[in-house]
PDB file of N, CA and C in Angstrom:
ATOM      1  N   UNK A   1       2.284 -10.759 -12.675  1.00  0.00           N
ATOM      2  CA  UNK A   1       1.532  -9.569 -13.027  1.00  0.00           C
ATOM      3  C   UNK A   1       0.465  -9.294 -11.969  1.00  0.00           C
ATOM      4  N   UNK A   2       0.043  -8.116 -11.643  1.00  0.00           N
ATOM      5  CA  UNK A   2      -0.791  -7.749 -11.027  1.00  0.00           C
ATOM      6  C   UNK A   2      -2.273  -8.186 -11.493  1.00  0.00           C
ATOM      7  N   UNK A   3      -2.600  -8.283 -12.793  1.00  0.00           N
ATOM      8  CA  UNK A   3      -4.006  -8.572 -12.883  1.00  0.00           C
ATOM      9  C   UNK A   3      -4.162 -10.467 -13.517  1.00  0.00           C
ATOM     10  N   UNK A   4      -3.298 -11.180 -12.550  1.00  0.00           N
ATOM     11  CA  UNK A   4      -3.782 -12.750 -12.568  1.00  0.00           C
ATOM     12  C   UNK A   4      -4.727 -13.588 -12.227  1.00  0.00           C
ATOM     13  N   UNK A   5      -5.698 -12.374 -11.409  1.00  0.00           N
ATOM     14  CA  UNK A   5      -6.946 -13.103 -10.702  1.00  0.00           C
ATOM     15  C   UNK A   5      -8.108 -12.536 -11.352  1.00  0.00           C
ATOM     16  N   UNK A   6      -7.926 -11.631 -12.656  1.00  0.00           N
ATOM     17  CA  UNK A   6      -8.709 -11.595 -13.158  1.00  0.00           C
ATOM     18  C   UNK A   6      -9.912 -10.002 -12.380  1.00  0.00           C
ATOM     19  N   UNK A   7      -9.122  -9.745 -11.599  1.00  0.00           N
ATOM     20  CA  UNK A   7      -9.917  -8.357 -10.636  1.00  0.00           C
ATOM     21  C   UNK A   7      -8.889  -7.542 -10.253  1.00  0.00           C
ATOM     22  N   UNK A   8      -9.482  -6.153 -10.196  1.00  0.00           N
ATOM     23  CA  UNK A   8      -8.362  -5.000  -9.788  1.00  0.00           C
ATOM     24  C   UNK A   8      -8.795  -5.068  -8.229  1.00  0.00           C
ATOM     25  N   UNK A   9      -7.204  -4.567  -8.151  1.00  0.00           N
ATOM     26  CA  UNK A   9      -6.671  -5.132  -6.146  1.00  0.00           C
ATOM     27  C   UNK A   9      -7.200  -3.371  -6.086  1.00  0.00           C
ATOM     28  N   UNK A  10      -8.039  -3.598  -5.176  1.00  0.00           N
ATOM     29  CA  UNK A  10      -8.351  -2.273  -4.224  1.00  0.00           C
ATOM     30  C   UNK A  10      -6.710  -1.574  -3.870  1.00  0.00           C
ATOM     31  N   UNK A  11      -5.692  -2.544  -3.331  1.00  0.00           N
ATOM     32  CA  UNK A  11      -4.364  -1.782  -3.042  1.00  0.00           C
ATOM     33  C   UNK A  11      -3.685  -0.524  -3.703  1.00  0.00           C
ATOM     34  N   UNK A  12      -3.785  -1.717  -4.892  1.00  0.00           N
ATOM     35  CA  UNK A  12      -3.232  -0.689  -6.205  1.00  0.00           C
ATOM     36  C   UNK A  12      -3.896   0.454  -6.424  1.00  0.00           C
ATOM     37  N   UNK A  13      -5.292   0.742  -6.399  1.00  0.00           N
ATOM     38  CA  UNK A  13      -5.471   1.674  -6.811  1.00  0.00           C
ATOM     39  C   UNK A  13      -5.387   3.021  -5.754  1.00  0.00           C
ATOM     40  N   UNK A  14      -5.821   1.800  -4.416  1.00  0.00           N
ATOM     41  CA  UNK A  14      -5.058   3.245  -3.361  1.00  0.00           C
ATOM     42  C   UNK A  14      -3.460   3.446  -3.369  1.00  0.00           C
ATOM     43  N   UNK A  15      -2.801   3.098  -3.774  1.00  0.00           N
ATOM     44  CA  UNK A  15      -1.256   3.044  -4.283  1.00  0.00           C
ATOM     45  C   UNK A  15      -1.130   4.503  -5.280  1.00  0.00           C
ATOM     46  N   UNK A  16      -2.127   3.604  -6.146  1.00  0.00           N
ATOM     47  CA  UNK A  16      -1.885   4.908  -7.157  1.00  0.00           C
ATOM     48  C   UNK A  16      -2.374   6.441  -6.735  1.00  0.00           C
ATOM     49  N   UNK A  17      -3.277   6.752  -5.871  1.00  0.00           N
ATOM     50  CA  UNK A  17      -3.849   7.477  -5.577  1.00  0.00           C
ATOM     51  C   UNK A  17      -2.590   8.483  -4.420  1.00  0.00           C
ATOM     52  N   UNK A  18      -1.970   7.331  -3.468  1.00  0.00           N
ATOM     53  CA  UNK A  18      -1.190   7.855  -2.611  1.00  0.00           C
ATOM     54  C   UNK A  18       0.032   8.521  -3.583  1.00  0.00           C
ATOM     55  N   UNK A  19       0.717   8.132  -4.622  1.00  0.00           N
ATOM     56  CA  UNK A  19       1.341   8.441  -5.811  1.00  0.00           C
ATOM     57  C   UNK A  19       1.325   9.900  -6.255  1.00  0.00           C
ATOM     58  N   UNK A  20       0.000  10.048  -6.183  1.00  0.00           N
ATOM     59  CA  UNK A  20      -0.575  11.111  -7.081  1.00  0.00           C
ATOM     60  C   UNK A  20      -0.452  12.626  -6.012  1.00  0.00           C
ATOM     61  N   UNK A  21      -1.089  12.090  -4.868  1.00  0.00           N
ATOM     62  CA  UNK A  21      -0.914  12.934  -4.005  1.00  0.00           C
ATOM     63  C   UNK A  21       0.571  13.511  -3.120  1.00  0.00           C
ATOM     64  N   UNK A  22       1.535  12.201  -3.397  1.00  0.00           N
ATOM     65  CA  UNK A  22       2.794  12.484  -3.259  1.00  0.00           C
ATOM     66  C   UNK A  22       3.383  13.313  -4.356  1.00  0.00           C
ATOM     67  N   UNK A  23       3.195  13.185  -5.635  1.00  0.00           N
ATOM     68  CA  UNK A  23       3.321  14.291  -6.726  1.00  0.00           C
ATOM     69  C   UNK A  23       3.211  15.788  -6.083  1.00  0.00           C
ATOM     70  N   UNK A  24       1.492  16.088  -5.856  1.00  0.00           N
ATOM     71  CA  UNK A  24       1.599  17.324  -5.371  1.00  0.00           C
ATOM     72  C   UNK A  24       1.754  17.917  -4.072  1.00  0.00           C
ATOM     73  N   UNK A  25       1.782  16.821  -3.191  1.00  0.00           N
ATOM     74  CA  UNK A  25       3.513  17.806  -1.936  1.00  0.00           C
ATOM     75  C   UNK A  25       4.564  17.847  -2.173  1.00  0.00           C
ATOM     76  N   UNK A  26       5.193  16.986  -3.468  1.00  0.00           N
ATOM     77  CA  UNK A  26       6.463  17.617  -3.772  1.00  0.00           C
ATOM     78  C   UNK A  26       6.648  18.760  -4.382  1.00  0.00           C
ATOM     79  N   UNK A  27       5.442  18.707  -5.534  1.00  0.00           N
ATOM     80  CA  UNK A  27       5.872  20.240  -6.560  1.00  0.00           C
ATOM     81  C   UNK A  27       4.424  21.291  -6.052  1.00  0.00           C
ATOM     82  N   UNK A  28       4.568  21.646  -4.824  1.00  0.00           N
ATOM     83  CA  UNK A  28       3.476  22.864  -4.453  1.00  0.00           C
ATOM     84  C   UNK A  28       3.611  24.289  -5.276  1.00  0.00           C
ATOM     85  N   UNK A  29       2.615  24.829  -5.619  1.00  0.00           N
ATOM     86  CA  UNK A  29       2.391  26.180  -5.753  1.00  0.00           C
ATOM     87  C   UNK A  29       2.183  27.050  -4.697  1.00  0.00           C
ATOM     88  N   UNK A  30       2.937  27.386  -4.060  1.00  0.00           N
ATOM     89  CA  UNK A  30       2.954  27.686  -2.838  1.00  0.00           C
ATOM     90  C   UNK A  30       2.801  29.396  -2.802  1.00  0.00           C
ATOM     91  N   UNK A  31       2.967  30.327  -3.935  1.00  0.00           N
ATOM     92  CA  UNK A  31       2.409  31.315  -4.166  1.00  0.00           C
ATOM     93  C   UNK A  31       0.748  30.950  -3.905  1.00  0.00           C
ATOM     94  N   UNK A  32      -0.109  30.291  -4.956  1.00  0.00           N
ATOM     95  CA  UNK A  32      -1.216  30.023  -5.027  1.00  0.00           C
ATOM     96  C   UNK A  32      -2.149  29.429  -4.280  1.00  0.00           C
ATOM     97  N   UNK A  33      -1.425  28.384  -3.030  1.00  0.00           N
ATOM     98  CA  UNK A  33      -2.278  27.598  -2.435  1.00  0.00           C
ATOM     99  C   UNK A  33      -2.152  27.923  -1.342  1.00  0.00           C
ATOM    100  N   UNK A  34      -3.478  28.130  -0.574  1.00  0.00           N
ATOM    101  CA  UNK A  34      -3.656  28.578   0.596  1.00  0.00           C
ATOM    102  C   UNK A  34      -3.313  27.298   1.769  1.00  0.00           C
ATOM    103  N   UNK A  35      -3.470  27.432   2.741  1.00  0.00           N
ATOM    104  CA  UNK A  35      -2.829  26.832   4.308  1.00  0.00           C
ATOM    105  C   UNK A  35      -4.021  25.643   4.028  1.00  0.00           C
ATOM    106  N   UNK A  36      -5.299  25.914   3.833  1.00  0.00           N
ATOM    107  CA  UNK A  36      -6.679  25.140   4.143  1.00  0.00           C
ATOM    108  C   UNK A  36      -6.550  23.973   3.257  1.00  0.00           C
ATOM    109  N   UNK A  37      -5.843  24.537   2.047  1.00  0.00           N
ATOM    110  CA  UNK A  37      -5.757  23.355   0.753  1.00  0.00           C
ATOM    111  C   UNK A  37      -4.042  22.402   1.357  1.00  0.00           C
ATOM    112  N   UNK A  38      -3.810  22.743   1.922  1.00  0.00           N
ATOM    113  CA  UNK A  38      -2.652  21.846   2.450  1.00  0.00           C
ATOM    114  C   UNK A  38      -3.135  20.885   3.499  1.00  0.00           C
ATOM    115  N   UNK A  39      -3.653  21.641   4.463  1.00  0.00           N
ATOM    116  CA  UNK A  39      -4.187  20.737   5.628  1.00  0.00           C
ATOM    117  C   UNK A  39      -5.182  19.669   4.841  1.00  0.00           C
ATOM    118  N   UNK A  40      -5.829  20.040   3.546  1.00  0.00           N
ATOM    119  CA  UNK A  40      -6.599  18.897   3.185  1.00  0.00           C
ATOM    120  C   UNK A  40      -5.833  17.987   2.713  1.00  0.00           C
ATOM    121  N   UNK A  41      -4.689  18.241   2.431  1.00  0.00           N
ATOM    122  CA  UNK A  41      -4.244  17.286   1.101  1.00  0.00           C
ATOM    123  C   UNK A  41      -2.902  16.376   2.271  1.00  0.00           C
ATOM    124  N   UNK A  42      -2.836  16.715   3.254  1.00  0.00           N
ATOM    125  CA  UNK A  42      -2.187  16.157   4.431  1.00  0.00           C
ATOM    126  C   UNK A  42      -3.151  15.101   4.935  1.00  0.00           C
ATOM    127  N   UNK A  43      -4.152  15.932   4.944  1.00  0.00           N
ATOM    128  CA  UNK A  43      -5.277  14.991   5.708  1.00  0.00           C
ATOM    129  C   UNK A  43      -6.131  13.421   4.679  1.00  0.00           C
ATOM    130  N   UNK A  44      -5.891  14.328   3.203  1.00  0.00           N
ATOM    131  CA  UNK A  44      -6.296  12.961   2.458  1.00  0.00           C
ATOM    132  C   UNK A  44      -5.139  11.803   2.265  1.00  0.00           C
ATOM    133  N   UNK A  45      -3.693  12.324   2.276  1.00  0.00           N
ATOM    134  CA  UNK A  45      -2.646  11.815   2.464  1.00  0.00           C
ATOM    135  C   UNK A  45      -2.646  10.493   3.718  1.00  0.00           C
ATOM    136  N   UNK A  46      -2.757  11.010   4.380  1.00  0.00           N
ATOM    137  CA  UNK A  46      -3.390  10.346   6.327  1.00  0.00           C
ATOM    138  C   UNK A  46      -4.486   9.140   5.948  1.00  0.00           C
ATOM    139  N   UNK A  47      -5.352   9.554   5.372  1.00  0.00           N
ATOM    140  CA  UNK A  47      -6.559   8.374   5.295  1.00  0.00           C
ATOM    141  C   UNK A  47      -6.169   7.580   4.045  1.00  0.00           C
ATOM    142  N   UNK A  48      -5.499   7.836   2.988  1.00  0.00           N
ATOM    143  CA  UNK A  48      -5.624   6.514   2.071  1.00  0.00           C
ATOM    144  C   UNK A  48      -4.356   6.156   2.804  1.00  0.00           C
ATOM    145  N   UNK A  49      -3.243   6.315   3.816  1.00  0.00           N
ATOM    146  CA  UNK A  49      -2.024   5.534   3.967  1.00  0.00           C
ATOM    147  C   UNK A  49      -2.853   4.545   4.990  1.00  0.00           C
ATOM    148  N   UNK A  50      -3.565   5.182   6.065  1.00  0.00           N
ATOM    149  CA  UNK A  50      -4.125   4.179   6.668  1.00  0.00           C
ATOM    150  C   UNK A  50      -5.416   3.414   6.097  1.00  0.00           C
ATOM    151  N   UNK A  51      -6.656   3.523   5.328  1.00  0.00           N
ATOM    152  CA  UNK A  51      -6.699   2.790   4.249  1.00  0.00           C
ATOM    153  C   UNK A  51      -6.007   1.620   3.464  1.00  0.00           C
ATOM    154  N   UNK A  52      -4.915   2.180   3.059  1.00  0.00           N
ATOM    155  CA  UNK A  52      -3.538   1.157   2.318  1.00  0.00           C
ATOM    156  C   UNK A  52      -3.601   0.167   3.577  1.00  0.00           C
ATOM    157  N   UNK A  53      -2.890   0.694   4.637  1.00  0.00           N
ATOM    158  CA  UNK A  53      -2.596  -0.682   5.414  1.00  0.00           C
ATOM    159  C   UNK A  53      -3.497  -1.597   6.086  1.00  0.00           C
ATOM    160  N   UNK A  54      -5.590  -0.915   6.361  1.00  0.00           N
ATOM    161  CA  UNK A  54      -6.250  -1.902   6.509  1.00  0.00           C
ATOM    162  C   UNK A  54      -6.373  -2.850   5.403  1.00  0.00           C
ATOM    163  N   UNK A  55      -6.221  -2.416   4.099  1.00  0.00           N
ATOM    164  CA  UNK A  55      -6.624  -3.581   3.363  1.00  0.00           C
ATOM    165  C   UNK A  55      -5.228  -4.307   3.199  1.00  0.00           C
ATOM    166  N   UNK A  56      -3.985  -3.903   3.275  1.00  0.00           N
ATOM    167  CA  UNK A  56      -2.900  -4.993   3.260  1.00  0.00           C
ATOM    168  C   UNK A  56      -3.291  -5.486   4.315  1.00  0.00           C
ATOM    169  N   UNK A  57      -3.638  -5.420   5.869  1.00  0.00           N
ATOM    170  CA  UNK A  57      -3.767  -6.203   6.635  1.00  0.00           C
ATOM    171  C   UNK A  57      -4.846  -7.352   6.404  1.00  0.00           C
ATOM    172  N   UNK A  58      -6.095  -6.763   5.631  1.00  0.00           N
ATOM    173  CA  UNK A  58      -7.060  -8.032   5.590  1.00  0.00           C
ATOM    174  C   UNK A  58      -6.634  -8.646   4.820  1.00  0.00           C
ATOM    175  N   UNK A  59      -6.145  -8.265   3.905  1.00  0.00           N
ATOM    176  CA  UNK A  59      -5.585  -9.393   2.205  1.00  0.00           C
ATOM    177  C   UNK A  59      -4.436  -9.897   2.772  1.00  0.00           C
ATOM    178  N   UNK A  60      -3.709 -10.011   4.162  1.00  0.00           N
ATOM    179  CA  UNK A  60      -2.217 -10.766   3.976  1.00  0.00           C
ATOM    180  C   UNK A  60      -2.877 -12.377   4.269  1.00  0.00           C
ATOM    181  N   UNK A  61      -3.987 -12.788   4.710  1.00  0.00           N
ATOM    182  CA  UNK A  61      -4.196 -14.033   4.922  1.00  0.00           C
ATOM    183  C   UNK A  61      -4.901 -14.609   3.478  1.00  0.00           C
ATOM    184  N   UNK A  62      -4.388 -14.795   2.537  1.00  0.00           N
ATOM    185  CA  UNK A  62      -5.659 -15.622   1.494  1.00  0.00           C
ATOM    186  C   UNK A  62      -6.932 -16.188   1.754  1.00  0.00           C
ATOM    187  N   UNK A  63      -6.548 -17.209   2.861  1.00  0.00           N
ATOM    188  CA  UNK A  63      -7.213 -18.439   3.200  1.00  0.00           C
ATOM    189  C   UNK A  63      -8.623 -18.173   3.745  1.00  0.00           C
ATOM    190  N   UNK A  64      -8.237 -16.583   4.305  1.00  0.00           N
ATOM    191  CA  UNK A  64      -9.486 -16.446   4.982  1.00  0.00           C
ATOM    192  C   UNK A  64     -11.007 -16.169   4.510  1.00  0.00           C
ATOM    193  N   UNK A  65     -11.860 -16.504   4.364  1.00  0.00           N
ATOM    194  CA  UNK A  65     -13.254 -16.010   4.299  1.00  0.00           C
ATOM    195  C   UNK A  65     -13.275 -14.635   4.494  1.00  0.00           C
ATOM    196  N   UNK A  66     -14.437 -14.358   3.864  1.00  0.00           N
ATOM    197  CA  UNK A  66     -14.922 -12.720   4.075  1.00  0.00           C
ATOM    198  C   UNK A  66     -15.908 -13.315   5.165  1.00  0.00           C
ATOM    199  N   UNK A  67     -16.555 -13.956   6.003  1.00  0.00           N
ATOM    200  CA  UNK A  67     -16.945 -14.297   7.316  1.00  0.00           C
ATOM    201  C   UNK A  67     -15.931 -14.462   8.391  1.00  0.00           C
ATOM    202  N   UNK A  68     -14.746 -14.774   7.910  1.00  0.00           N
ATOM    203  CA  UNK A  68     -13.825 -14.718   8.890  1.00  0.00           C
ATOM    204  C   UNK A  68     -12.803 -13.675   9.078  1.00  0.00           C
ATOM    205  N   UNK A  69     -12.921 -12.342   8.223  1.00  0.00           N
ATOM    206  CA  UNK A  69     -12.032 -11.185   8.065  1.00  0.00           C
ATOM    207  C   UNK A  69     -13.331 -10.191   8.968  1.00  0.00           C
ATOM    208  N   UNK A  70     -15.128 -10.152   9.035  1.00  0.00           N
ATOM    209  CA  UNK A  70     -15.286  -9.311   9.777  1.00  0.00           C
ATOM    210  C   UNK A  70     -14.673  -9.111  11.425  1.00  0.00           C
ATOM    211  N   UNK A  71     -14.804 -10.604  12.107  1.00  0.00           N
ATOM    212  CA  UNK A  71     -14.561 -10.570  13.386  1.00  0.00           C
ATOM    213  C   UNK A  71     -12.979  -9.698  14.250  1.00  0.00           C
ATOM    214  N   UNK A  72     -12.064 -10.049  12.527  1.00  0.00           N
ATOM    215  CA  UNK A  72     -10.669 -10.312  13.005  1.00  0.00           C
ATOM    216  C   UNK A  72     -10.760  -8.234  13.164  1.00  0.00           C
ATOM    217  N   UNK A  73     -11.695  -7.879  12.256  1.00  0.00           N
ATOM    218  CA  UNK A  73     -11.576  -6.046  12.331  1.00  0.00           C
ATOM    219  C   UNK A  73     -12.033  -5.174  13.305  1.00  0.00           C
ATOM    220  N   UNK A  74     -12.929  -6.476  14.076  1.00  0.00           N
ATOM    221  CA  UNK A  74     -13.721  -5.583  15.427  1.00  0.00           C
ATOM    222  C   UNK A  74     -12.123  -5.780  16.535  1.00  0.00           C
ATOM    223  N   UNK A  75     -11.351  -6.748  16.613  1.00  0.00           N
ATOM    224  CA  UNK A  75     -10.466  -7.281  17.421  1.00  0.00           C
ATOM    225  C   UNK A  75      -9.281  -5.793  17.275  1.00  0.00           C
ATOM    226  N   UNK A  76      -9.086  -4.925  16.188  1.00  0.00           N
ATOM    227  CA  UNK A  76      -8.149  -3.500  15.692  1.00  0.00           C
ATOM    228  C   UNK A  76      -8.397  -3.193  16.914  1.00  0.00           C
TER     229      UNK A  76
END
């Protein structure tokens, strides 16, 4: 199960979020929604995928310290 450690995974909830926003580029109102509201929703699309993969990248090591995950982010 996802909640064995007793804390919600930051992942998941950007998961769910990327989810949500994949919902509405599939079913657009495209009568109703202007060009500006697309480019945003492209653009929020863009930051939680890359989001998603900094934190899969810091969480793939367990072992590591949160003293030893700042250095490894200046090294990106």
């Amino acid at each position: 199960m996802f909640l064995t450690e007793d804390r919600i995974k930051p992942e998941i909830v950007v998961e769910v979020a990327v989810i949500a926003l994949c919902n509405k580029v599939i079913t657009p109102d495209l009568k109703h929604t202007d060009g500006v509201v697309l480019l945003g929703v492209a653009s929020l699309l863009v930051g939680l995928s890359v989001s998603y993969f900094v934190l899969r990248f810091l969480t793939a090591d367990n072992n590591l310290s949160a003293k030893e995950l700042i250095p490894r982010v200046w090294v990106i």
